[in-house]
PDB file of N, CA and C in Angstrom:
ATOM      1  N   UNK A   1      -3.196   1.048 -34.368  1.00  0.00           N
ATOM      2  CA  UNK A   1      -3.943   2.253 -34.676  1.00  0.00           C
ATOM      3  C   UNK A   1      -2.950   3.352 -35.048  1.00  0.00           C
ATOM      4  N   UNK A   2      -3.099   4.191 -36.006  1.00  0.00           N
ATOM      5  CA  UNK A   2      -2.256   4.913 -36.772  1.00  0.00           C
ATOM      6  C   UNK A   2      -2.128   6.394 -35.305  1.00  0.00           C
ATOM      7  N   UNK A   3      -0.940   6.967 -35.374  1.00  0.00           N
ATOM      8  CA  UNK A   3      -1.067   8.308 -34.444  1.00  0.00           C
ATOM      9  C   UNK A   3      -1.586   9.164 -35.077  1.00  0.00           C
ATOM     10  N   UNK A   4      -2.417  10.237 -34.257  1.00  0.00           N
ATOM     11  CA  UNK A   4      -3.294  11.430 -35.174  1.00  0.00           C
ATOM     12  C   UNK A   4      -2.084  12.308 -35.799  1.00  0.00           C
ATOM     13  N   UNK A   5      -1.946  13.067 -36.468  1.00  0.00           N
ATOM     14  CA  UNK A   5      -1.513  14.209 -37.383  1.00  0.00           C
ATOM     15  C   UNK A   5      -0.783  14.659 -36.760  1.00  0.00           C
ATOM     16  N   UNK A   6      -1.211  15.293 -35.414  1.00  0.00           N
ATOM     17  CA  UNK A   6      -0.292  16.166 -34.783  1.00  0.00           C
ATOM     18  C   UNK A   6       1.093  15.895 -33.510  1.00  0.00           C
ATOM     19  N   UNK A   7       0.438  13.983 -33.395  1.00  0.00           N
ATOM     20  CA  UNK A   7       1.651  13.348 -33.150  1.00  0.00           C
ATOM     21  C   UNK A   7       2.573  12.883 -33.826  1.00  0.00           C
ATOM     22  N   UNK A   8       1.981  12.784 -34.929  1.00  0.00           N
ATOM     23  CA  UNK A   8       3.389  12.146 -36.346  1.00  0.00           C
ATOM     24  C   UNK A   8       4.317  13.377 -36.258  1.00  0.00           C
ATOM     25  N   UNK A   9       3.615  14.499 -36.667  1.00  0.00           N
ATOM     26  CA  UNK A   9       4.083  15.678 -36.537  1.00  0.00           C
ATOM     27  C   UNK A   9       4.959  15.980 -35.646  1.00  0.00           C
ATOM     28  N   UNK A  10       5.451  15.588 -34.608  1.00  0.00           N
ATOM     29  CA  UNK A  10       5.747  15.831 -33.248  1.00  0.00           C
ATOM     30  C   UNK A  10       7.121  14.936 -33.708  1.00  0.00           C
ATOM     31  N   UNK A  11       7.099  13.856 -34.263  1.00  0.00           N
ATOM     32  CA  UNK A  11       8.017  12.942 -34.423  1.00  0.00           C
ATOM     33  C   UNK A  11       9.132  13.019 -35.446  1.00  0.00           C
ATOM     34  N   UNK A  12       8.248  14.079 -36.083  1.00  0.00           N
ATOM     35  CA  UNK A  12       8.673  13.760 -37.867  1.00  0.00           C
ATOM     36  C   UNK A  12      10.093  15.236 -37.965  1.00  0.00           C
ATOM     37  N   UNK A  13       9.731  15.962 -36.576  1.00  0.00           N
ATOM     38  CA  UNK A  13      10.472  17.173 -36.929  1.00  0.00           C
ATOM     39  C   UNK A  13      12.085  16.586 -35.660  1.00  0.00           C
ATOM     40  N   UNK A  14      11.901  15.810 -35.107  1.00  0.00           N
ATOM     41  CA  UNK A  14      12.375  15.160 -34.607  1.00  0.00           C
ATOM     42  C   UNK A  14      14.086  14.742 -35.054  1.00  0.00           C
ATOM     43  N   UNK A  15      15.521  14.228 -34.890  1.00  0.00           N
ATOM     44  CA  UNK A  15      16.120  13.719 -35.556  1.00  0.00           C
ATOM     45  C   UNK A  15      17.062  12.875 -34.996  1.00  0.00           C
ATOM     46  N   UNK A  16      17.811  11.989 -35.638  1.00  0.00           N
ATOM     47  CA  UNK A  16      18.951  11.023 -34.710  1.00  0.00           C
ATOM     48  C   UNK A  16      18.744  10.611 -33.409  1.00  0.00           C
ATOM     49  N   UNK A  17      19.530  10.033 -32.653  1.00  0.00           N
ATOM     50  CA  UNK A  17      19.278   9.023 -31.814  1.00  0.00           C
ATOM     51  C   UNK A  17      17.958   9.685 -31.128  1.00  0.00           C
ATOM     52  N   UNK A  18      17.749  10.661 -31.075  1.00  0.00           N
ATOM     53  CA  UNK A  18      16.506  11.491 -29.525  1.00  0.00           C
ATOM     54  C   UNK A  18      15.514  11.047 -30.677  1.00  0.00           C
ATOM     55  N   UNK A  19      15.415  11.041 -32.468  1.00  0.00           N
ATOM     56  CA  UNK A  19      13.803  10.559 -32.995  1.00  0.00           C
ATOM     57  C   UNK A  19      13.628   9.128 -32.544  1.00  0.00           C
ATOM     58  N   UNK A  20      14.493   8.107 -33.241  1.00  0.00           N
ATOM     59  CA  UNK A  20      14.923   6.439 -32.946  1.00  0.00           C
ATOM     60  C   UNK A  20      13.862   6.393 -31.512  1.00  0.00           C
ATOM     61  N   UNK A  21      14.663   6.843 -29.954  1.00  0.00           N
ATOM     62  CA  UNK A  21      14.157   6.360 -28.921  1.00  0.00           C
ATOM     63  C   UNK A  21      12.695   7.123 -28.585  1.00  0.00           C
ATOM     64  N   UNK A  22      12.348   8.318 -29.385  1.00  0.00           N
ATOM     65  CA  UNK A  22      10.787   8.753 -29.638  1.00  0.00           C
ATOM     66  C   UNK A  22      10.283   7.449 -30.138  1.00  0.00           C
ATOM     67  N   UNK A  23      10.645   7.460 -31.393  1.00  0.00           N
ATOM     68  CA  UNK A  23       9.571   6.761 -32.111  1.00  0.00           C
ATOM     69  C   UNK A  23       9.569   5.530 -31.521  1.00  0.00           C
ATOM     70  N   UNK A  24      10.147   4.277 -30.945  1.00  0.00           N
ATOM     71  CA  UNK A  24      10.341   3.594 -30.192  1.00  0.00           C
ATOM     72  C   UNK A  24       9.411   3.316 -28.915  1.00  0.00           C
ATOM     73  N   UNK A  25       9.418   4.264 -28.036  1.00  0.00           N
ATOM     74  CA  UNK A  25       8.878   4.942 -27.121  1.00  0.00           C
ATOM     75  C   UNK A  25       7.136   4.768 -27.762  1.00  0.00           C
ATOM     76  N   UNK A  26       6.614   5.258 -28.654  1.00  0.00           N
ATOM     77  CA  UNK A  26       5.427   5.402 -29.432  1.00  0.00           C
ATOM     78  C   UNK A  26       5.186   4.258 -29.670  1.00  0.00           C
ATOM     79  N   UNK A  27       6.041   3.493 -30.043  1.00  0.00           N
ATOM     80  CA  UNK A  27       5.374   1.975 -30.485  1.00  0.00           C
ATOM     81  C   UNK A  27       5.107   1.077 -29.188  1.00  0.00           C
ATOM     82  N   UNK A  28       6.083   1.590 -27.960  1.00  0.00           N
ATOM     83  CA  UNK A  28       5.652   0.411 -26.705  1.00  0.00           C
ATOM     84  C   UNK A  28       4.813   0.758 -25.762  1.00  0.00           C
ATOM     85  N   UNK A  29       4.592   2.178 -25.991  1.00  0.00           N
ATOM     86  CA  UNK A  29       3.219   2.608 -25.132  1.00  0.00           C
ATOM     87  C   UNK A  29       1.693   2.095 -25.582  1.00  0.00           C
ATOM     88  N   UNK A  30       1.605   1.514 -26.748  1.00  0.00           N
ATOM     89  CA  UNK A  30       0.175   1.294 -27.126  1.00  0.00           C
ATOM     90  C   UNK A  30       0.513  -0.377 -27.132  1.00  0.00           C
ATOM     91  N   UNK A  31       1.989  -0.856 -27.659  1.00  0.00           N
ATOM     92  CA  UNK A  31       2.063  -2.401 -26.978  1.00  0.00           C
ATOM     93  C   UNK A  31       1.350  -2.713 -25.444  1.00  0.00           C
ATOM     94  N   UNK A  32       1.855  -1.834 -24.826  1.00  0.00           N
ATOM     95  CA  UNK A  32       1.620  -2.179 -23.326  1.00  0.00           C
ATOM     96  C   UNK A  32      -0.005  -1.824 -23.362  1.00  0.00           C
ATOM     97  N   UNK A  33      -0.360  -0.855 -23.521  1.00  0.00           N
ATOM     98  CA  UNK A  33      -1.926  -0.585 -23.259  1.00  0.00           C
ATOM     99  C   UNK A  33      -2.327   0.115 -24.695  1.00  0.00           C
ATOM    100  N   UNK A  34      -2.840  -1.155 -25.326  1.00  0.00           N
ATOM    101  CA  UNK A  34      -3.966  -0.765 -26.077  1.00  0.00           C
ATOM    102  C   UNK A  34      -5.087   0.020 -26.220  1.00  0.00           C
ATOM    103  N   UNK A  35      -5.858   0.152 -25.137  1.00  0.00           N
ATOM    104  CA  UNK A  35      -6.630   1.433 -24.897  1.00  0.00           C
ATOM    105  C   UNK A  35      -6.522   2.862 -24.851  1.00  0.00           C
ATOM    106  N   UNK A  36      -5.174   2.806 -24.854  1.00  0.00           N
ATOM    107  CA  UNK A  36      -4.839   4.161 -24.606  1.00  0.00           C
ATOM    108  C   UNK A  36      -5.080   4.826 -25.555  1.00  0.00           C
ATOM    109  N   UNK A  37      -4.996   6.264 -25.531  1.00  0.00           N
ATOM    110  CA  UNK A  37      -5.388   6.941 -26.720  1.00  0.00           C
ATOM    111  C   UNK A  37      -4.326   7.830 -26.885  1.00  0.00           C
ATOM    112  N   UNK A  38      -3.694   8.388 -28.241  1.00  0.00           N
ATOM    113  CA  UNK A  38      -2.648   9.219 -27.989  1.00  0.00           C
ATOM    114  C   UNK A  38      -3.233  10.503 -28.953  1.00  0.00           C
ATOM    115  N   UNK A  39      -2.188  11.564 -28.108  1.00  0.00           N
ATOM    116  CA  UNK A  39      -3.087  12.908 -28.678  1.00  0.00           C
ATOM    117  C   UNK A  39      -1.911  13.710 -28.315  1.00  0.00           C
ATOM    118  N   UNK A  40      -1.629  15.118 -28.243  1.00  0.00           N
ATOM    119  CA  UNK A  40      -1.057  15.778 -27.838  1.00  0.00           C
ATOM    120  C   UNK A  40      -1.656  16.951 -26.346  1.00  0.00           C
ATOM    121  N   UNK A  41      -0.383  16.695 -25.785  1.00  0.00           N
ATOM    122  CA  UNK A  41      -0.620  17.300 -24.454  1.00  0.00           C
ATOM    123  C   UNK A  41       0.096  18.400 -23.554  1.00  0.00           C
ATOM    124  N   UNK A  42       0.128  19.750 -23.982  1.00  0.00           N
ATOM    125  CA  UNK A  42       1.661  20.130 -23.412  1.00  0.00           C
ATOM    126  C   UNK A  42       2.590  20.677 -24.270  1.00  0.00           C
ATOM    127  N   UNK A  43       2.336  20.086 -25.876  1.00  0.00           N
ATOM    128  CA  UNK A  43       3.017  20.322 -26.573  1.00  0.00           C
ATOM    129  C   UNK A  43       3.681  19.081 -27.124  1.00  0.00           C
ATOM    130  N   UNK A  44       3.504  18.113 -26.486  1.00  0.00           N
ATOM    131  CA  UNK A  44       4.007  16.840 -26.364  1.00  0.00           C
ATOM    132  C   UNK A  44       3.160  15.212 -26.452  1.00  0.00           C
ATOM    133  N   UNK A  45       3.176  14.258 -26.975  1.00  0.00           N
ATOM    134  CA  UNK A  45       2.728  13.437 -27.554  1.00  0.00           C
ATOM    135  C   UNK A  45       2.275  12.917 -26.028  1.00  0.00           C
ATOM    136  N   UNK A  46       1.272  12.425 -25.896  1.00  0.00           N
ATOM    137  CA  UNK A  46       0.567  12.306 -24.698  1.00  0.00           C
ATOM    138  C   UNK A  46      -0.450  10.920 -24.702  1.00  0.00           C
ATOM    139  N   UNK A  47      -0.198   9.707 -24.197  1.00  0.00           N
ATOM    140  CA  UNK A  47      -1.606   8.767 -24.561  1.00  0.00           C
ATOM    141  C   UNK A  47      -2.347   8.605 -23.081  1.00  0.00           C
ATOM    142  N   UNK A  48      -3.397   9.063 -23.253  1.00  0.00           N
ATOM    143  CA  UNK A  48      -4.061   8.771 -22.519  1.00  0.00           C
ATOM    144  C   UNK A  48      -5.380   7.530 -21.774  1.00  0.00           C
ATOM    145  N   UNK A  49      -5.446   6.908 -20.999  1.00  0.00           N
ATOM    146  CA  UNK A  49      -6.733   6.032 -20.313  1.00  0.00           C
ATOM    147  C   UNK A  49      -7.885   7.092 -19.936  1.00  0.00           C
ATOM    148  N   UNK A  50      -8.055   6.731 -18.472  1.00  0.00           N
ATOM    149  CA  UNK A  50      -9.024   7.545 -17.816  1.00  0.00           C
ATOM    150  C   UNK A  50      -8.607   9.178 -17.749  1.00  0.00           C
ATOM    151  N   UNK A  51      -7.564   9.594 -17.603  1.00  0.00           N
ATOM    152  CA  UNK A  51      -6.872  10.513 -17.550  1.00  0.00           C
ATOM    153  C   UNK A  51      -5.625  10.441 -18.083  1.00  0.00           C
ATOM    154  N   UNK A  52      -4.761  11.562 -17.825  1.00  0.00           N
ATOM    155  CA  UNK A  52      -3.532  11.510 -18.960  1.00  0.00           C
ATOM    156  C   UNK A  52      -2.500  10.055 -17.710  1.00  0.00           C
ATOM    157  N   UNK A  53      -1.839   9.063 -19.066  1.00  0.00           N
ATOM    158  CA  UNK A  53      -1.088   8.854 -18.033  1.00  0.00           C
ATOM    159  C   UNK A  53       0.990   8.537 -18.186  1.00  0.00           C
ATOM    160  N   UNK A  54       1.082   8.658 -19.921  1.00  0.00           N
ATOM    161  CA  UNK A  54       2.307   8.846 -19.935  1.00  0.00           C
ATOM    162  C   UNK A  54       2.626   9.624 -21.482  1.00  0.00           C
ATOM    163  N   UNK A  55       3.538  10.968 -21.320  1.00  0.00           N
ATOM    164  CA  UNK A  55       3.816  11.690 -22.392  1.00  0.00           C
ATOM    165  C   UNK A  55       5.468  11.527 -22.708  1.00  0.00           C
ATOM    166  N   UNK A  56       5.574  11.517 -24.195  1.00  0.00           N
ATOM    167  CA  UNK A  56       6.849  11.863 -23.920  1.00  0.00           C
ATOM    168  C   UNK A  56       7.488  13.010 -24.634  1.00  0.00           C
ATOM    169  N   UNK A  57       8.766  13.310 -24.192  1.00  0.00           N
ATOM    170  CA  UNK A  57       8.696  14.903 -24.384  1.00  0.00           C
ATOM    171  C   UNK A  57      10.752  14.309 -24.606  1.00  0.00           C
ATOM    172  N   UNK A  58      10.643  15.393 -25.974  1.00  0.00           N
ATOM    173  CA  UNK A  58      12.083  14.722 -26.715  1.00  0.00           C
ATOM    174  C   UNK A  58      12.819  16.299 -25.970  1.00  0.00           C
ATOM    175  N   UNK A  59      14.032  16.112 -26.147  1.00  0.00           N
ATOM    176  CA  UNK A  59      14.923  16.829 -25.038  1.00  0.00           C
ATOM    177  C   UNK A  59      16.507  16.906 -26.658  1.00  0.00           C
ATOM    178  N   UNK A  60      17.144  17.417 -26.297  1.00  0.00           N
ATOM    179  CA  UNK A  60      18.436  17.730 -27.776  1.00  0.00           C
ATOM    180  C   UNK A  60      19.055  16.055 -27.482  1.00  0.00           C
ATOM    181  N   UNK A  61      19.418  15.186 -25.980  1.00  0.00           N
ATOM    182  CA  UNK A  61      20.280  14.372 -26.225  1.00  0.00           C
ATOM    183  C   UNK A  61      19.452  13.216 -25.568  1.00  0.00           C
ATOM    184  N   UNK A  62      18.223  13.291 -25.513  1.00  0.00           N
ATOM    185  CA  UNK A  62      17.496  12.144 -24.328  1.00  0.00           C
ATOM    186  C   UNK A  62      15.727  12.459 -24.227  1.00  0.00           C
ATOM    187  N   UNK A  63      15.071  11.840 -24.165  1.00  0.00           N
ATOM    188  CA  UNK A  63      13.675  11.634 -24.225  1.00  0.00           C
ATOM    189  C   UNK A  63      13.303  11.615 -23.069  1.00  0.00           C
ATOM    190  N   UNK A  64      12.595  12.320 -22.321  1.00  0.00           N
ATOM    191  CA  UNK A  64      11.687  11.870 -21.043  1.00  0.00           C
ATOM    192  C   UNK A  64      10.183  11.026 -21.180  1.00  0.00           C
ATOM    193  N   UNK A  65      10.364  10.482 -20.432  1.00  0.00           N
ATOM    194  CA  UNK A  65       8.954   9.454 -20.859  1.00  0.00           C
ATOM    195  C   UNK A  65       8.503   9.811 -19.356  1.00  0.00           C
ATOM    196  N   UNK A  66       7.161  10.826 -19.075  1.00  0.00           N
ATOM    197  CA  UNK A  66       6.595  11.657 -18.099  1.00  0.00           C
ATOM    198  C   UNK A  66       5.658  10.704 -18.132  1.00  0.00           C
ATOM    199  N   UNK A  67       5.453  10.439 -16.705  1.00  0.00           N
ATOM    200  CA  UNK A  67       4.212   9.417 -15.766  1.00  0.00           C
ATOM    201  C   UNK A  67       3.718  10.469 -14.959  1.00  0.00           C
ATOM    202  N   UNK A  68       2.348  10.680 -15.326  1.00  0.00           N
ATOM    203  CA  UNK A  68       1.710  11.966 -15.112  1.00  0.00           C
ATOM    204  C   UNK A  68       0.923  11.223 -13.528  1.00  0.00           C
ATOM    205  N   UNK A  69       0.979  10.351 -12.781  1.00  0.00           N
ATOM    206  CA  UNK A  69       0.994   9.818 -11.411  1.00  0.00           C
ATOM    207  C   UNK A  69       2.012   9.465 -11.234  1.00  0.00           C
ATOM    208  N   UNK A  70       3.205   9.133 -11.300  1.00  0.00           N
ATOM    209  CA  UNK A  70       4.308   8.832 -11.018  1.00  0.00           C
ATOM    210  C   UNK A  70       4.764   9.158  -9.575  1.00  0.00           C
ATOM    211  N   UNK A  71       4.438   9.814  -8.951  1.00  0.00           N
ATOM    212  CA  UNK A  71       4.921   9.823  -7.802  1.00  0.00           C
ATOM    213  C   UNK A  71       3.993   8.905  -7.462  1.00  0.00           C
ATOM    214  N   UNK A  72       3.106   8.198  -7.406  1.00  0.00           N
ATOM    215  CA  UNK A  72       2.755   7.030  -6.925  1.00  0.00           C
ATOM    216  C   UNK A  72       3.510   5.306  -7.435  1.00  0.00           C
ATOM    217  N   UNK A  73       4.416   5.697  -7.900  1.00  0.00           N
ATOM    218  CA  UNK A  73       4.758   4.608  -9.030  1.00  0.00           C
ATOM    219  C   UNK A  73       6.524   4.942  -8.406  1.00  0.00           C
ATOM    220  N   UNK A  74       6.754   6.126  -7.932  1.00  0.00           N
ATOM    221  CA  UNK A  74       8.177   5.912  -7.663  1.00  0.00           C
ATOM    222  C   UNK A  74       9.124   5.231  -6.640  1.00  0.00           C
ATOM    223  N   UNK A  75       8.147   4.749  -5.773  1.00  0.00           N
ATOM    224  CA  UNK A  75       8.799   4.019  -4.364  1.00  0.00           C
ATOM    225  C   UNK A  75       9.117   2.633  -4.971  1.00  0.00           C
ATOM    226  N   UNK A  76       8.894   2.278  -6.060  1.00  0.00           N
ATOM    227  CA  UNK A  76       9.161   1.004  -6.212  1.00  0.00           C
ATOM    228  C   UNK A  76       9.940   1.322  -7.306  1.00  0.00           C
ATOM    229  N   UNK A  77      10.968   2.509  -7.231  1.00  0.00           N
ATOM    230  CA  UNK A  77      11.603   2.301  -9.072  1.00  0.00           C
ATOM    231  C   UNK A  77      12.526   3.573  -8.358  1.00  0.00           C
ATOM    232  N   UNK A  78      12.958   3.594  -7.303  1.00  0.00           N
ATOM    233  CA  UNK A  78      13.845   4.934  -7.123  1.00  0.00           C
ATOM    234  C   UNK A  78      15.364   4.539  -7.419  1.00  0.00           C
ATOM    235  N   UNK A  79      15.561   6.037  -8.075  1.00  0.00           N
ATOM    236  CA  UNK A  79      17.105   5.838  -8.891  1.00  0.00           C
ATOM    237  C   UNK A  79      16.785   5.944 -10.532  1.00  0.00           C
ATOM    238  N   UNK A  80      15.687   5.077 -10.683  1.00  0.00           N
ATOM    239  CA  UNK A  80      15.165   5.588 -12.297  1.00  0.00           C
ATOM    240  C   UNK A  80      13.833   6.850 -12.379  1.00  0.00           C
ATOM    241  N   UNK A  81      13.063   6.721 -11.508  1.00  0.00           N
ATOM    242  CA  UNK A  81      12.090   7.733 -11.307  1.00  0.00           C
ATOM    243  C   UNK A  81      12.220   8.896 -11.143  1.00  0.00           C
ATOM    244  N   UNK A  82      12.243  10.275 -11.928  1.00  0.00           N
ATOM    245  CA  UNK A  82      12.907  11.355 -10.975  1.00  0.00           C
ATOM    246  C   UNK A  82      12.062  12.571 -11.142  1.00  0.00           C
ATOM    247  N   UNK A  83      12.097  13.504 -10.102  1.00  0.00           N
ATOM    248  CA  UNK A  83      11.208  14.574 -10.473  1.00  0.00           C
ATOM    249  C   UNK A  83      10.698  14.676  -8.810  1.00  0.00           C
ATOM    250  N   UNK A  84      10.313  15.848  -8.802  1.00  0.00           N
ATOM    251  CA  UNK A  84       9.843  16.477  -7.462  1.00  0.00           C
ATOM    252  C   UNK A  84       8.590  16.980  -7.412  1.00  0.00           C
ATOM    253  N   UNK A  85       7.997  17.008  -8.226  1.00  0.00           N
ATOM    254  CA  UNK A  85       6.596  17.816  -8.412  1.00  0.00           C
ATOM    255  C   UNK A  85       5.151  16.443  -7.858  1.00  0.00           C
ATOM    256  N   UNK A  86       4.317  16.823  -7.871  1.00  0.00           N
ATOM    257  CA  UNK A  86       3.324  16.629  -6.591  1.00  0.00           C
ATOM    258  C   UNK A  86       3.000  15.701  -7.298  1.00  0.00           C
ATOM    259  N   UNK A  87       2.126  15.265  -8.560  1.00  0.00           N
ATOM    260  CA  UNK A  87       2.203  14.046  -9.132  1.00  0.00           C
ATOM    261  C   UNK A  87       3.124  13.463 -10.449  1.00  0.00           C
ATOM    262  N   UNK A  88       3.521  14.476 -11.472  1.00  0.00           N
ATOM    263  CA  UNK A  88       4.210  14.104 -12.247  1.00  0.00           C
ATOM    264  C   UNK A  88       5.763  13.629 -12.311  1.00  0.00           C
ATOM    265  N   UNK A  89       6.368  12.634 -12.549  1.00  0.00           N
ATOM    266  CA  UNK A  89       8.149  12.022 -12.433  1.00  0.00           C
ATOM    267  C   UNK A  89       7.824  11.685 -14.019  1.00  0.00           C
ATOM    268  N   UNK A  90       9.219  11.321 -14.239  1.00  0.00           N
ATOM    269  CA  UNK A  90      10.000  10.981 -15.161  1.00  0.00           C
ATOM    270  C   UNK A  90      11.008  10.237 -15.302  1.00  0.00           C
ATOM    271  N   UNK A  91      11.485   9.205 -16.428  1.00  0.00           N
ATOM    272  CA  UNK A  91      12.519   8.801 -16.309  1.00  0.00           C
ATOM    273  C   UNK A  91      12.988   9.130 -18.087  1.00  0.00           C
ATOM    274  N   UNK A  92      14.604   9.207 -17.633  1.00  0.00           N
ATOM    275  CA  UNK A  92      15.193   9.760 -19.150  1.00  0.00           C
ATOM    276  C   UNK A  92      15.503   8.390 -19.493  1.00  0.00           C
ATOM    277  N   UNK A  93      15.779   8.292 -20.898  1.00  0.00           N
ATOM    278  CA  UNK A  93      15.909   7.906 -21.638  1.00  0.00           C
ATOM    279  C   UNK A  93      16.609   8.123 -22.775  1.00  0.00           C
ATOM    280  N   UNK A  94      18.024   7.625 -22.301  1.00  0.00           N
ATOM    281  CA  UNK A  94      19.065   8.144 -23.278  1.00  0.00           C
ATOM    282  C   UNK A  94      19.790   7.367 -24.621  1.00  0.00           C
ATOM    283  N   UNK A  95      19.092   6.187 -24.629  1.00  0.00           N
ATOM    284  CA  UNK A  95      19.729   5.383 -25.668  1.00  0.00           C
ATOM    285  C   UNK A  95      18.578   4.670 -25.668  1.00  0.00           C
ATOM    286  N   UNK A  96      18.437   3.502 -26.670  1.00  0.00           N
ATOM    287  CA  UNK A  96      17.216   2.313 -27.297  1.00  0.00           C
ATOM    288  C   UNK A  96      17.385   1.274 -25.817  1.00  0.00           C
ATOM    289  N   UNK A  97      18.787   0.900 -25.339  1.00  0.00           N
ATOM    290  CA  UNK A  97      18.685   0.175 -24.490  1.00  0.00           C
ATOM    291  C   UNK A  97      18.239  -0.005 -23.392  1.00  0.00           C
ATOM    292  N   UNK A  98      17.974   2.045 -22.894  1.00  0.00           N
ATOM    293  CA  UNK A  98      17.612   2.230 -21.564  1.00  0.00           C
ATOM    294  C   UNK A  98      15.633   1.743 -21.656  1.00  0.00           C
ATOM    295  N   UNK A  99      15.159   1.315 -23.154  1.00  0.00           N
ATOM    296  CA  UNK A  99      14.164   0.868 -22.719  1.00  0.00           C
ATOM    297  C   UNK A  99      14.242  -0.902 -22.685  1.00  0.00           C
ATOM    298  N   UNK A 100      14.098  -1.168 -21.333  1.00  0.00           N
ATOM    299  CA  UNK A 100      14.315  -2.619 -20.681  1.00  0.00           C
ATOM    300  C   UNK A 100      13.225  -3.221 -19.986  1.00  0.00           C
ATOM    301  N   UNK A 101      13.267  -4.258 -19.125  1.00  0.00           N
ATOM    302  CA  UNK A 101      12.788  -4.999 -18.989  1.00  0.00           C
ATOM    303  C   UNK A 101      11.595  -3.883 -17.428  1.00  0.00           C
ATOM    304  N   UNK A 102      12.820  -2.875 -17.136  1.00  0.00           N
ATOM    305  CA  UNK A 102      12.494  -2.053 -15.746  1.00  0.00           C
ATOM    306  C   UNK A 102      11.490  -1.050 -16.503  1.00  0.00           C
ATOM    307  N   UNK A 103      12.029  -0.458 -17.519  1.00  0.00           N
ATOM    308  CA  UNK A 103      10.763   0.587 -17.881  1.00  0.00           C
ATOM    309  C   UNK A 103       9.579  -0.092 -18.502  1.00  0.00           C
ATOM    310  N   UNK A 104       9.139  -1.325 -19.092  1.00  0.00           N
ATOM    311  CA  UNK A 104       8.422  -1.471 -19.214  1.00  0.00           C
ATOM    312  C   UNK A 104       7.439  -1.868 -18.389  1.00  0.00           C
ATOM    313  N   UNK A 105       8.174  -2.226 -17.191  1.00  0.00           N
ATOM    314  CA  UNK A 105       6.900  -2.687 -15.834  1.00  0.00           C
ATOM    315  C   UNK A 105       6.809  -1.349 -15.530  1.00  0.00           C
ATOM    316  N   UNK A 106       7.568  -0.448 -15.613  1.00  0.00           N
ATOM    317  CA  UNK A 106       6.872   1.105 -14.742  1.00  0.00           C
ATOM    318  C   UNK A 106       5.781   1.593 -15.888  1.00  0.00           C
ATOM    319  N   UNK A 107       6.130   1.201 -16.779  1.00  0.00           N
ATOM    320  CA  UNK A 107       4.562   1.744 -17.957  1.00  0.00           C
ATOM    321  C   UNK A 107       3.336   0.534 -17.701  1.00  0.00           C
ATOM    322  N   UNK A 108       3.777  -0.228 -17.153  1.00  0.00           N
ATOM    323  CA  UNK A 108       2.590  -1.257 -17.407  1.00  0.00           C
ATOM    324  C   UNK A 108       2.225  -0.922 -15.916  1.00  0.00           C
ATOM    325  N   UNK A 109       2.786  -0.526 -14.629  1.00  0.00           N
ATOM    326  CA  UNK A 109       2.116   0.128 -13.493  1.00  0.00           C
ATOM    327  C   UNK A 109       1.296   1.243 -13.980  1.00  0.00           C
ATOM    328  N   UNK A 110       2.073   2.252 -14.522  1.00  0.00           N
ATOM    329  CA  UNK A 110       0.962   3.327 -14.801  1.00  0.00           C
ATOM    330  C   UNK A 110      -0.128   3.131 -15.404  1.00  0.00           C
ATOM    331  N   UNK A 111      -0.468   2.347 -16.283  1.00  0.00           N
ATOM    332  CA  UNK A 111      -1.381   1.558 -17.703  1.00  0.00           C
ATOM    333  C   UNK A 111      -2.673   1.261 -16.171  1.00  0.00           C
ATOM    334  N   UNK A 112      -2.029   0.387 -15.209  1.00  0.00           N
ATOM    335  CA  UNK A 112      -2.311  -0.105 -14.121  1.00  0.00           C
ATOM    336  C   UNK A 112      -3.552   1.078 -12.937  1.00  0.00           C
ATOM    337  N   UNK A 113      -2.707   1.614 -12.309  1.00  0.00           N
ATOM    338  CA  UNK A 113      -2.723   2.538 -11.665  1.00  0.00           C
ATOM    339  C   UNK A 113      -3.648   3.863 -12.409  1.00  0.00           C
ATOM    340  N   UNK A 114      -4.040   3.891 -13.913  1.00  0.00           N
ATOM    341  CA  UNK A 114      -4.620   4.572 -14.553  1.00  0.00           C
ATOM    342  C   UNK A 114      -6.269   3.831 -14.521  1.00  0.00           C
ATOM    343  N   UNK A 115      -6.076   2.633 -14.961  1.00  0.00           N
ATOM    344  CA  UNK A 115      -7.315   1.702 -14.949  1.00  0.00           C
ATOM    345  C   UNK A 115      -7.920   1.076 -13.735  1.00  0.00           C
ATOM    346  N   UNK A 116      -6.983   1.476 -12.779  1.00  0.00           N
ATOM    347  CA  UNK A 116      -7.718   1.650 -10.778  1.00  0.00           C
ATOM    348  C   UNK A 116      -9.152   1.954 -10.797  1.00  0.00           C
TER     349      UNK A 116
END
């Protein structure tokens, strides 16, 4: 399914390695959950299930890929999970490689944990 306007948009102003692991990022969030819907949220490319459940938000040298429950998702991923706030964590994402075999089970928990 094509991204709406204002997420291409989001991507397109984007550049070097921080667009690469965006756009990247965009293609394995709807691999993992098809249902999801992506939209903007925040300012930031956002796909959502029942509620919002992972955005990502490009940074000058690294991408955060925000798990908007994530603190329910971080006891089993601490050291990559980070963030202090009441439900939202994050993990950065600083190169193509840091997306692995570990971030894709923490997106497929949230995908999870969204469809509860």
């Amino acid at each position: 399914m094509p991204l709406p306007m204002a997420v291409s948009a989001y991507f397109d102003k984007l550049s070097g390695p921080v667009q690469a692991i965006a756009l990247e990022l965009s293609h394995v969030i709807p691999q993992r959950g098809s249902t999801l819907i992506a939209t903007m949220a925040y300012g930031s490319p956002c796909w959502t299930g029942h509620d919002r459940v992972v955005s990502i938000v490009a940074h000058s040298k690294h991408c955060n890929l925000q798990f908007w429950q994530g603190a329910q998702l971080e006891s089993g991923f601490y050291g990559r999970i980070e963030g202090s706030g009441k439900a939202l964590r994050h993990v950065k994402v600083r190169k193509l490689d840091d997306i692995d075999d570990e971030l894709l089970d923490i997106i497929d928990r949230a995908i999870a944990l969204d469809a509860a």
